[in-house]
N, C-alpha and C. Protein backbone atom coordinates (compact mmCIF):
# COMPACT_ATOMS: atom_id res chain seq x y z
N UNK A 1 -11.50 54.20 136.33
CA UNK A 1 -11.14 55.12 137.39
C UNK A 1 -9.65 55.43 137.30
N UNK A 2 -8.98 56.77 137.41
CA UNK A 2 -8.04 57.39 137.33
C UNK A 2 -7.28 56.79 138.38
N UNK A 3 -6.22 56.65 138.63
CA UNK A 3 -5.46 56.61 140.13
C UNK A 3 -4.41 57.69 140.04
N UNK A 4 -4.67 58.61 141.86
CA UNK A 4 -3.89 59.82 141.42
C UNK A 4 -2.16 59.21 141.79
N UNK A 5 -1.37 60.10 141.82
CA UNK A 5 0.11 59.92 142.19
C UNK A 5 0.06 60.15 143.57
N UNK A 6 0.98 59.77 144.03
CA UNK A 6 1.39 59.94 145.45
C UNK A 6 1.51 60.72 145.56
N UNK A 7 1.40 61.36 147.11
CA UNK A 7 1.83 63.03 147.68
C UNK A 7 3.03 62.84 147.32
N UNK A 8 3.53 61.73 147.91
CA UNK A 8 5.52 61.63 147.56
C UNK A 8 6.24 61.99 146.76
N UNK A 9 5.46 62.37 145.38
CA UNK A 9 6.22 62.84 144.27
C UNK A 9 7.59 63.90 144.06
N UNK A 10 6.71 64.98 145.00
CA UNK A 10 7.49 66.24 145.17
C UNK A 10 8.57 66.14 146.47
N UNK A 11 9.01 64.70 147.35
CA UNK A 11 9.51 65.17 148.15
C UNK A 11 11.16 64.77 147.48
N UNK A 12 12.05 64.92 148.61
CA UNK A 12 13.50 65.18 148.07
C UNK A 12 14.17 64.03 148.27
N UNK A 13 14.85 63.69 147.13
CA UNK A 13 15.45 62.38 147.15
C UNK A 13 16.94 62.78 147.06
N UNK A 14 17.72 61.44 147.88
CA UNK A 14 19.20 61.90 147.48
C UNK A 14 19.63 62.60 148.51
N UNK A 15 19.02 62.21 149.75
CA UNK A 15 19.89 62.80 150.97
C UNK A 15 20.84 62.26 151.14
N UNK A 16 22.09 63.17 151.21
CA UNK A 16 23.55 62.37 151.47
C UNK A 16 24.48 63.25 152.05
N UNK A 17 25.09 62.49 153.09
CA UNK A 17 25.89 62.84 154.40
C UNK A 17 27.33 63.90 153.60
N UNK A 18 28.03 64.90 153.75
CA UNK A 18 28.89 65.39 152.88
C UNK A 18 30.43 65.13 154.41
N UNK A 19 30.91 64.53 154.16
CA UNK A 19 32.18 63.84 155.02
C UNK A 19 32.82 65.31 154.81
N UNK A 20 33.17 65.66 153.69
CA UNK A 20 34.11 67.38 154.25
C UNK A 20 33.41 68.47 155.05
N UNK A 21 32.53 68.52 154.78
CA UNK A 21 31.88 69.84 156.00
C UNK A 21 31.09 69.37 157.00
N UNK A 22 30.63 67.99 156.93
CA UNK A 22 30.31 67.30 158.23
C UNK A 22 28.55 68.17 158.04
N UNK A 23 27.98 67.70 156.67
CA UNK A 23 26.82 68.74 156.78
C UNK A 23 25.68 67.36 156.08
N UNK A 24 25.01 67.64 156.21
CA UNK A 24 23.73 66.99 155.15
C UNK A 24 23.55 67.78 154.04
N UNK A 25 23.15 66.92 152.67
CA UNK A 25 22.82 68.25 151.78
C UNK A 25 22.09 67.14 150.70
N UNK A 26 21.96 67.49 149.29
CA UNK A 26 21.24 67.03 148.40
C UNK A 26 21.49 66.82 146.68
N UNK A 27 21.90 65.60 146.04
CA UNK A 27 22.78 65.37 144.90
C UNK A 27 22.18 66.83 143.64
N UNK A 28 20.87 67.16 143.67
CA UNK A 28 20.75 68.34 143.03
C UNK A 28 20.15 69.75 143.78
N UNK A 29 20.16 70.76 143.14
CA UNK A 29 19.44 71.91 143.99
C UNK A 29 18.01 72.19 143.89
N UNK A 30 17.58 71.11 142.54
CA UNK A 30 16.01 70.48 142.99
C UNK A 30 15.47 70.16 144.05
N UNK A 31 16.38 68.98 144.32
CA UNK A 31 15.99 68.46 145.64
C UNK A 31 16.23 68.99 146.92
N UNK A 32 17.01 70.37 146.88
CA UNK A 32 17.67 71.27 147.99
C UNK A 32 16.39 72.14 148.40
N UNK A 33 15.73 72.52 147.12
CA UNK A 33 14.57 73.24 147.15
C UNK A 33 13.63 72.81 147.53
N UNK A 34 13.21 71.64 146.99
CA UNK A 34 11.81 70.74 147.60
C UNK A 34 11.81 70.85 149.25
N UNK A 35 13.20 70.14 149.56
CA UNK A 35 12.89 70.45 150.94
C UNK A 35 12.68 71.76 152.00
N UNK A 36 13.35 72.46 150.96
CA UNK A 36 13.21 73.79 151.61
C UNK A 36 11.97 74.59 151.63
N UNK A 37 10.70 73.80 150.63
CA UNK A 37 9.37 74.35 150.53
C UNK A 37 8.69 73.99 151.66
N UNK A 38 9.35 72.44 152.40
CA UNK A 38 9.03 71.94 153.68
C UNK A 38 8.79 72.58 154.63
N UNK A 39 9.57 73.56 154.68
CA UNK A 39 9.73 74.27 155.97
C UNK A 39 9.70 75.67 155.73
N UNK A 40 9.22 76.17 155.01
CA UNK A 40 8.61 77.59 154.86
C UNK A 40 9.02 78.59 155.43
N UNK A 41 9.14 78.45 157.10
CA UNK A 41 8.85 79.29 157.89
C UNK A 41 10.57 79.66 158.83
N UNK A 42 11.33 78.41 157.64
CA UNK A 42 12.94 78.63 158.86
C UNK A 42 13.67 79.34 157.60
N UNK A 43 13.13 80.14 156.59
CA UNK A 43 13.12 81.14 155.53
C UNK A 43 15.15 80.58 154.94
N UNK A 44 15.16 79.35 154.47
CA UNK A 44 16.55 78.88 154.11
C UNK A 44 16.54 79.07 152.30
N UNK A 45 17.52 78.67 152.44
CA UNK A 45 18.49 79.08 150.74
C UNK A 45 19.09 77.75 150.46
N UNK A 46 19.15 77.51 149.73
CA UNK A 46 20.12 75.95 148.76
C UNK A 46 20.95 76.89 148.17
N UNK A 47 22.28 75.97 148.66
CA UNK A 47 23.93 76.61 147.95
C UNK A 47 24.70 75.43 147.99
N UNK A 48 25.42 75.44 146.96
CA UNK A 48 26.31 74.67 146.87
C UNK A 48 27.42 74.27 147.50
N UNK A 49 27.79 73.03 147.85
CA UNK A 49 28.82 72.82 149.12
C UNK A 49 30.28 73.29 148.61
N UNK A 50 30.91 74.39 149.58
CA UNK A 50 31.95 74.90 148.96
C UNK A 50 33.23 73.92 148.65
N UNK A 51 33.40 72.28 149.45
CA UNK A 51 33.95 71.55 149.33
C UNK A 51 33.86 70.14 148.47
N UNK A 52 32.66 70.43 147.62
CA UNK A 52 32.46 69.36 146.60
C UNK A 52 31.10 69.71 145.86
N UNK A 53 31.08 70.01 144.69
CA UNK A 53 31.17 70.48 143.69
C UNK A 53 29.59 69.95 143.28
N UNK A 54 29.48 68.42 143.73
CA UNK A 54 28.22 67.78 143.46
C UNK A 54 26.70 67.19 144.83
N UNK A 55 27.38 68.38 145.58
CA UNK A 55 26.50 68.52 146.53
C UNK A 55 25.70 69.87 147.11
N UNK A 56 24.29 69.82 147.14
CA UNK A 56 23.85 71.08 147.76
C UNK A 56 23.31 70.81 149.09
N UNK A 57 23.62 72.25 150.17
CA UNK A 57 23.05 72.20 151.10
C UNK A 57 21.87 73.07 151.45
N UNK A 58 21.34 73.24 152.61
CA UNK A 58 20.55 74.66 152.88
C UNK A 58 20.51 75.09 153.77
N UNK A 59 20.72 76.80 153.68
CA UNK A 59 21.37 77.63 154.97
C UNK A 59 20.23 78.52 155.36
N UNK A 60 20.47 78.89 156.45
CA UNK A 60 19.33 79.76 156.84
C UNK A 60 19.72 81.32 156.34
N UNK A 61 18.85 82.05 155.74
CA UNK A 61 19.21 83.35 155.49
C UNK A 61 19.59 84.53 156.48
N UNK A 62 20.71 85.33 156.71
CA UNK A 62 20.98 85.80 157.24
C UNK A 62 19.75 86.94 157.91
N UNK A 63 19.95 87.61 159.10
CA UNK A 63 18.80 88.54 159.81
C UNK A 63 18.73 89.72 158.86
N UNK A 64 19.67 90.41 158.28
CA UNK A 64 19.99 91.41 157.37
C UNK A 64 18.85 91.23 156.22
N UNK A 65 18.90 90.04 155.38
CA UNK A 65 17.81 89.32 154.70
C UNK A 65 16.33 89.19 155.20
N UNK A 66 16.42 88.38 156.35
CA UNK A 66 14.81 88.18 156.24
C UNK A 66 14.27 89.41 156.90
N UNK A 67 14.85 90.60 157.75
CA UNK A 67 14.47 91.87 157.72
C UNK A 67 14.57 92.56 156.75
N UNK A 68 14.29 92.25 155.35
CA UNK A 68 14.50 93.31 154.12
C UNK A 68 15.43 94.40 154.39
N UNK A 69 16.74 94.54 155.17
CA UNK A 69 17.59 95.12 154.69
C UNK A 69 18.57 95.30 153.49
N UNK A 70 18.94 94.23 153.41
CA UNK A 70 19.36 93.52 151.75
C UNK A 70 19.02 92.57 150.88
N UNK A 71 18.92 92.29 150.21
CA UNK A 71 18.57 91.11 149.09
C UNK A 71 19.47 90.48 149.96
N UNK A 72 19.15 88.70 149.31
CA UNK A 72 19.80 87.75 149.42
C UNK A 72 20.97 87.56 148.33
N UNK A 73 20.73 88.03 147.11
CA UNK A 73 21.55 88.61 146.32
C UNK A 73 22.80 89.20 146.86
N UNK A 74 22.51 90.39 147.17
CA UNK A 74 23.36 91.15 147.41
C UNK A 74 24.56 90.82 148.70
N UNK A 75 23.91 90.30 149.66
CA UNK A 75 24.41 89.35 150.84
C UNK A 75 25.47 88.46 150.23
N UNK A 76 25.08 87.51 149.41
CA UNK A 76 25.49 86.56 149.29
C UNK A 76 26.77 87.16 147.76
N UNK A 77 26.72 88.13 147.22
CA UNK A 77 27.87 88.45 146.13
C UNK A 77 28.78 89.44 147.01
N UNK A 78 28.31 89.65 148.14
CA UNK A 78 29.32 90.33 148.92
C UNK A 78 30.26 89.53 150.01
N UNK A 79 29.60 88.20 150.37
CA UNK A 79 30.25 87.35 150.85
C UNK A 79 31.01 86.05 149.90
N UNK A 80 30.71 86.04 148.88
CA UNK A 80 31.25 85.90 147.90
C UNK A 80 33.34 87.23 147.98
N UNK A 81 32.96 87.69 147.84
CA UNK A 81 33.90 88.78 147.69
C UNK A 81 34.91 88.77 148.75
N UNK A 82 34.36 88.78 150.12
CA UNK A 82 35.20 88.31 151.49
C UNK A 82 36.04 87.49 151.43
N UNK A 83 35.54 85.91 150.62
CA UNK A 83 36.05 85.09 150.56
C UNK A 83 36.89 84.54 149.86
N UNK A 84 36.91 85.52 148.77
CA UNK A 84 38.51 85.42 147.51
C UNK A 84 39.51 86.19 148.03
């Protein structure tokens, strides 16, 4: 008899507290994603913490976005741009 794997496989490991932005986030954007499949319905994004380099978090997508006014793309290379 086979034995299957745990449901647990796919969930996200490597939750860790980020002391500069005072945020939760995740050592890869694997694991930023997994969790973000969790929750489907609060329609979030994994990005990288702008204050350390080896942490990801996940943000909720702006209203502009989840009303198909703009890509998330486009949102996000324009706020990109604000910020240099």
């Amino acid at each position: 008899m086979k034995h299957r794997k745990a449901l647990t496989h796919n969930r996200p490991t490597g939750k860790v507290y980020c002391p500069d932005c005072g945020k939760y986030g995740f050592h890869t954007r694997k694991d930023a994603k997994r969790m973000e499949k969790q929750y489907p319905e609060e329609q979030m994004r994994p990005y990288r913490c702008p204050t350390a380099d080896d942490i990801w978090h996940l943000g909720h997508l702006p209203a502009v976005v989840r009303q198909g006014e703009m890509s998330a793309d486009e949102w996000f290379d324009t706020a990109a741009e604000v910020a240099q």
